[in-house]
Protein backbone atom coordinates (compact mmCIF):
# COMPACT_ATOMS: atom_id res chain seq x y z
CA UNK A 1 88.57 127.20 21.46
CA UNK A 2 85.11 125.24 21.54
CA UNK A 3 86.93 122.28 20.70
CA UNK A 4 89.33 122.65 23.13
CA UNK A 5 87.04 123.10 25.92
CA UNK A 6 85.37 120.18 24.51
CA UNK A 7 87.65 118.09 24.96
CA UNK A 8 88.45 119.44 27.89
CA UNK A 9 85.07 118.42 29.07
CA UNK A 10 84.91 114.92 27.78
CA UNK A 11 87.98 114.27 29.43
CA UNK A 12 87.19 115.67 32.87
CA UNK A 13 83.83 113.35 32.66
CA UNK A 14 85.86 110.17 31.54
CA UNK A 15 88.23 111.01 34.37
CA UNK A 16 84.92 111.39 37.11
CA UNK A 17 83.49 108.60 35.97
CA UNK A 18 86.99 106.18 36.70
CA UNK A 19 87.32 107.86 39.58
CA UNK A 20 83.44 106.49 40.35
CA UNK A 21 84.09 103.23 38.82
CA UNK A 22 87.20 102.92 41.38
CA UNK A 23 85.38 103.70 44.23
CA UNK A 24 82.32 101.23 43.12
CA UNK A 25 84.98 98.37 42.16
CA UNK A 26 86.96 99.33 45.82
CA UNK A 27 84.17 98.97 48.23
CA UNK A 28 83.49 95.59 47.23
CA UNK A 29 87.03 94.21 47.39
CA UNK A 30 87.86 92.30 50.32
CA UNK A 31 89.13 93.92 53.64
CA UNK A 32 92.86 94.03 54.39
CA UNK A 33 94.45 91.26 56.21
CA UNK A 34 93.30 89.98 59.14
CA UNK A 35 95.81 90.70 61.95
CA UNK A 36 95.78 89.20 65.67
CA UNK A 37 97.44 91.44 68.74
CA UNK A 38 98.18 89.42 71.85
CA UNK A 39 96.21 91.94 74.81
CA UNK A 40 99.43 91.81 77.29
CA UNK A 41 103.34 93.27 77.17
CA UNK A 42 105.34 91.07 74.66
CA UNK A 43 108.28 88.90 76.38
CA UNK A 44 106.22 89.66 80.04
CA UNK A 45 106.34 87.29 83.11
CA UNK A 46 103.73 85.50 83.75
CA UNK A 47 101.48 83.35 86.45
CA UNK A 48 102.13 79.75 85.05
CA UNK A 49 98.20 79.73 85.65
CA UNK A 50 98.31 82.54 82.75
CA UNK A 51 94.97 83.91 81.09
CA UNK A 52 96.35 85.02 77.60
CA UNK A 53 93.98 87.26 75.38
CA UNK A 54 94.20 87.99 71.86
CA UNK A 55 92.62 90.55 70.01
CA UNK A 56 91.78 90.42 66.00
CA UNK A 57 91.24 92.93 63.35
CA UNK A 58 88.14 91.36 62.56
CA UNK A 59 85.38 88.96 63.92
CA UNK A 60 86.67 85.60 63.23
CA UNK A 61 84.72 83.51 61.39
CA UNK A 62 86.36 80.11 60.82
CA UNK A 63 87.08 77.31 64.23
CA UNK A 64 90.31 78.75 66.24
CA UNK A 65 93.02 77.20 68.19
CA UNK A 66 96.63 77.78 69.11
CA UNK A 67 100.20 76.24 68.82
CA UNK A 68 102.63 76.67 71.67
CA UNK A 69 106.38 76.04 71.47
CA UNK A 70 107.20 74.32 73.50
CA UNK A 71 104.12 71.99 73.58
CA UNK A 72 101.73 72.43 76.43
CA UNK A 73 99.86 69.10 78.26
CA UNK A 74 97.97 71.15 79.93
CA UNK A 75 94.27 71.29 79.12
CA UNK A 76 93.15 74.34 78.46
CA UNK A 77 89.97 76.29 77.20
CA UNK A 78 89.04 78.98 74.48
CA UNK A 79 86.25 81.26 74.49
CA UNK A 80 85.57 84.57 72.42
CA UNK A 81 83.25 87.58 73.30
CA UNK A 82 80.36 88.35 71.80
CA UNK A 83 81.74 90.20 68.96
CA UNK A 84 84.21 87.21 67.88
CA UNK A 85 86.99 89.67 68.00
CA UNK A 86 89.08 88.62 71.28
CA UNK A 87 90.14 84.95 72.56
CA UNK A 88 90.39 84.46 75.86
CA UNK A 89 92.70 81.29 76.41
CA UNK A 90 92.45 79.61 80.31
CA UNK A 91 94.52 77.04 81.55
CA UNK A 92 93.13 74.40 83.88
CA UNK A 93 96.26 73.41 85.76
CA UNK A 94 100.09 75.17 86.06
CA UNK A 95 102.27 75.50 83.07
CA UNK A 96 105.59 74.71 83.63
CA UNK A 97 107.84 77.55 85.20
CA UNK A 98 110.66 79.35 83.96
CA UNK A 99 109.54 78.64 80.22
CA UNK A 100 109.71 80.87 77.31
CA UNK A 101 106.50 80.29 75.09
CA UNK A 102 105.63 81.30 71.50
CA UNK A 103 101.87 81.16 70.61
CA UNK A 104 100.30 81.04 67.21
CA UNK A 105 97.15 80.11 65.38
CA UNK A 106 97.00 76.49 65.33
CA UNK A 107 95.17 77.29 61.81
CA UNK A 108 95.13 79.64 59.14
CA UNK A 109 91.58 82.12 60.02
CA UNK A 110 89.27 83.78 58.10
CA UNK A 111 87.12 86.62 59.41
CA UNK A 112 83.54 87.94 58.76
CA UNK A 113 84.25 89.95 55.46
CA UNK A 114 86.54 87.42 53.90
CA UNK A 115 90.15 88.51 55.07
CA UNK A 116 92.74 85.89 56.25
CA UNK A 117 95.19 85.34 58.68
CA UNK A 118 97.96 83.02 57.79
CA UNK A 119 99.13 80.78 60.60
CA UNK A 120 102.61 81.98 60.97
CA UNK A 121 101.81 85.57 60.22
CA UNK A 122 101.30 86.64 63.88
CA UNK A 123 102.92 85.08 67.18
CA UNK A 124 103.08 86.05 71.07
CA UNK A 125 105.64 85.53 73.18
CA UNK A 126 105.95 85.20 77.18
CA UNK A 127 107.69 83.96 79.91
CA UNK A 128 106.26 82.31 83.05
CA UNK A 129 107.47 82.52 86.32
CA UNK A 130 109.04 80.17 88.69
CA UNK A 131 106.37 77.05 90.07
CA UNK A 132 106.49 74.08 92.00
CA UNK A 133 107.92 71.17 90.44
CA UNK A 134 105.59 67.79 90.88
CA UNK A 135 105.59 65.50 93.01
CA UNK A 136 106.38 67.67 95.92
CA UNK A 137 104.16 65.88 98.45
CA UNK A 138 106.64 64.20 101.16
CA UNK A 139 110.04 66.66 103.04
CA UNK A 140 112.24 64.22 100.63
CA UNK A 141 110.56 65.75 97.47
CA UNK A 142 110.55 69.16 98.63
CA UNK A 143 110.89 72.13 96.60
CA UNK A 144 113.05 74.67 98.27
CA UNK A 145 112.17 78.54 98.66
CA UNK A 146 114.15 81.26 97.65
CA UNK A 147 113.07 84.91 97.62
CA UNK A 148 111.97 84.54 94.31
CA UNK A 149 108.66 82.99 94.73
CA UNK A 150 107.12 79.73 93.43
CA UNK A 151 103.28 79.60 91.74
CA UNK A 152 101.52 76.43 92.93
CA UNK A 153 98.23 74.87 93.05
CA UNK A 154 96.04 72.33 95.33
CA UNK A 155 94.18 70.61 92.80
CA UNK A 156 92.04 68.56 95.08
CA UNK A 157 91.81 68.28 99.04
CA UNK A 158 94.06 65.17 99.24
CA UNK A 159 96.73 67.19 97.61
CA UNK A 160 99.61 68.50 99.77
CA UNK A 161 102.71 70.92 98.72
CA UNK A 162 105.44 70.76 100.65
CA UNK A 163 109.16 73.44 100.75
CA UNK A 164 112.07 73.86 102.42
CA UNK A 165 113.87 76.67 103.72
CA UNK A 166 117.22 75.68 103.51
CA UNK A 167 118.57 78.76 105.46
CA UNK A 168 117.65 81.46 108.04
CA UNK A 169 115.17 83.64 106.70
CA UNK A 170 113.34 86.46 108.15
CA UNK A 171 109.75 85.77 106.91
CA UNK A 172 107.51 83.85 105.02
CA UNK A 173 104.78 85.44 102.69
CA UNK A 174 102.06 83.81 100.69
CA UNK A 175 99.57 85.05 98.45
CA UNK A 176 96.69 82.77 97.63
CA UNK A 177 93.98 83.47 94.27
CA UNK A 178 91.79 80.55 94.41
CA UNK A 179 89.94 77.83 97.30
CA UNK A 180 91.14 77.70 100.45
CA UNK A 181 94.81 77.34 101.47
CA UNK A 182 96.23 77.01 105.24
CA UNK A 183 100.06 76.66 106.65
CA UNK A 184 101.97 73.83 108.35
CA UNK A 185 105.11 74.58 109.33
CA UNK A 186 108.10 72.39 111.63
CA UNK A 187 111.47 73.35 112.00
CA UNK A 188 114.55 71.20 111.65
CA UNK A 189 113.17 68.74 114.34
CA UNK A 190 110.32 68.60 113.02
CA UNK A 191 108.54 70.00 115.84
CA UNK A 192 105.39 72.31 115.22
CA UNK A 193 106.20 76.16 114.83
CA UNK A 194 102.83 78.41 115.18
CA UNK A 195 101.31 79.90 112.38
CA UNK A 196 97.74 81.34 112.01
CA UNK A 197 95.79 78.75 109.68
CA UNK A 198 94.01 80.12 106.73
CA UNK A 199 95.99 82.74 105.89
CA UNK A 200 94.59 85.84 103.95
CA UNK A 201 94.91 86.80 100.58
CA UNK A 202 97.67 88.15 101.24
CA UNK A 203 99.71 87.60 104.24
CA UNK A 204 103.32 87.66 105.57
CA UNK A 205 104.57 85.08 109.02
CA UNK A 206 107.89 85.98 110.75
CA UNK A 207 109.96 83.31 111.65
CA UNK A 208 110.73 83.28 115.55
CA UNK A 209 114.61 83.92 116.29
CA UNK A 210 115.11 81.00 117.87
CA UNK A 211 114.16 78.75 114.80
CA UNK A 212 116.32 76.27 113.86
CA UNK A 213 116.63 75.62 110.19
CA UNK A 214 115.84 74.34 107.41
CA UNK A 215 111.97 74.45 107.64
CA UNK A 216 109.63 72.59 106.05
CA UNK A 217 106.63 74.26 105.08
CA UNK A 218 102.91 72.58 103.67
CA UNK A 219 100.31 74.19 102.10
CA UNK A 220 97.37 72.31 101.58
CA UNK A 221 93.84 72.49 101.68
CA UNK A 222 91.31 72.01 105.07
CA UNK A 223 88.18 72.01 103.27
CA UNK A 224 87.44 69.11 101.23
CA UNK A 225 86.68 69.25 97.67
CA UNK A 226 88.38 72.72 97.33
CA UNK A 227 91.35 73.40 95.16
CA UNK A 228 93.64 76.34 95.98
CA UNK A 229 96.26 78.29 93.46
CA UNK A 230 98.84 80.65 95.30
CA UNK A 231 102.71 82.46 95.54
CA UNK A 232 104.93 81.10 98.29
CA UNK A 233 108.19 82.80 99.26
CA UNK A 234 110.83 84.13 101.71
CA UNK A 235 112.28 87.56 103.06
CA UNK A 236 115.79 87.67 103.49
């Protein structure tokens, strides 16, 4: 019975100690795999002036950039927090509208402690809403409003953006986010219809009854130097 308990002991000890030796050998084996989460809904609408964030698993350790399909000429700019665990990518001018996107690391990444992110391992995906479509400067070139609105930017004071609205509407609303942004509007004449300049951040002008259409509305910029990035559209 000695012997058994013996060897009951020498066991148990052999067993501890693995158990030790596991724990010792585990703690200094590399993290699991670095994972990224795009901060936002997946497949949401967005401003084609989007802000996309990305959070990691990890502090990221190794240079980072993205891939979107499509392409993107747009210059944009990447910055991380403090912690090196969330991107921030800003865009400097309008994506295109009505585009599905797919982002991923341009890269495979390595974090802090040594885990990895492979480059096609993690992807976001969004949409962005409707925007004006360049060169929209002159009534020939105008881009026409529907109730859906358009996203559009003023990306110096000599720029001008200019719609139609093909049809009798009730109203027209604007929404502005950046610079200064004021109104011209003519009917089918081309003769002046009143609207306040500089409208607010968020404002809303009824059409008079007895306006003929289409109307041609610019947005544009009266201070110089400014740039201005807004929503433009119609109530029915």
């Amino acid at each position: 019975m000695n012997v058994v308990r013996l060897l009951r002991f020498v066991f148990a000890t052999a067993f501890l100690g693995c158990l030790a030796d596991s724990c010792i050998f585990g703690s200094s084996m590399p993290a699991g795999p670095l994972t990224m989460q795009y901060v936002g809904i997946q497949g949401d609408t967005l401003s084609p002036l989007a802000v996309l964030r990305f959070a990691f698993s990890d502090s990221v350790a190794s240079p980072l950039d993205f891939d979107f399909s499509p392409p993107v000429g747009q210059s944009y700019q990447i910055t991380l927090n403090s912690a090196c665990d969330t991107a921030t990518i800003s865009f400097v001018d309008l994506l295109p509208g009505d585009t599905r996107y797919v982002v991923r690391p341009k890269l495979p990444l390595m974090s802090r402690s040594g885990s990895t992110l492979d480059a096609d391992n993690d992807t976001a995906v969004f949409h962005t809403a409707a925007a004006e479509d360049e060169p929209n400067n002159t009534v020939a070139t105008a881009d026409t409003l529907r109730p859906l609105p358009l996203y559009g930017m003023l990306r110096d004071a000599s720029d001008t953006d200019v719609y139609c609205v093909p049809e009798k509407e009730r109203a027209l609303y604007m929404e502005t986010f950046t610079g200064q942004t004021s109104l011209s509007v003519k009917d089918s004449a081309m003769q002046d219809i009143p609207v306040a300049v500089g409208l607010g951040l968020s404002d809303t002008f009824d059409f008079p009854d007895h306006t003929r259409f289409p109307v041609y509305v610019a947005v544009f910029s009266p201070i110089k130097g400014t740039a201005g990035y807004y929503k433009l559209g119609v109530l029915p």
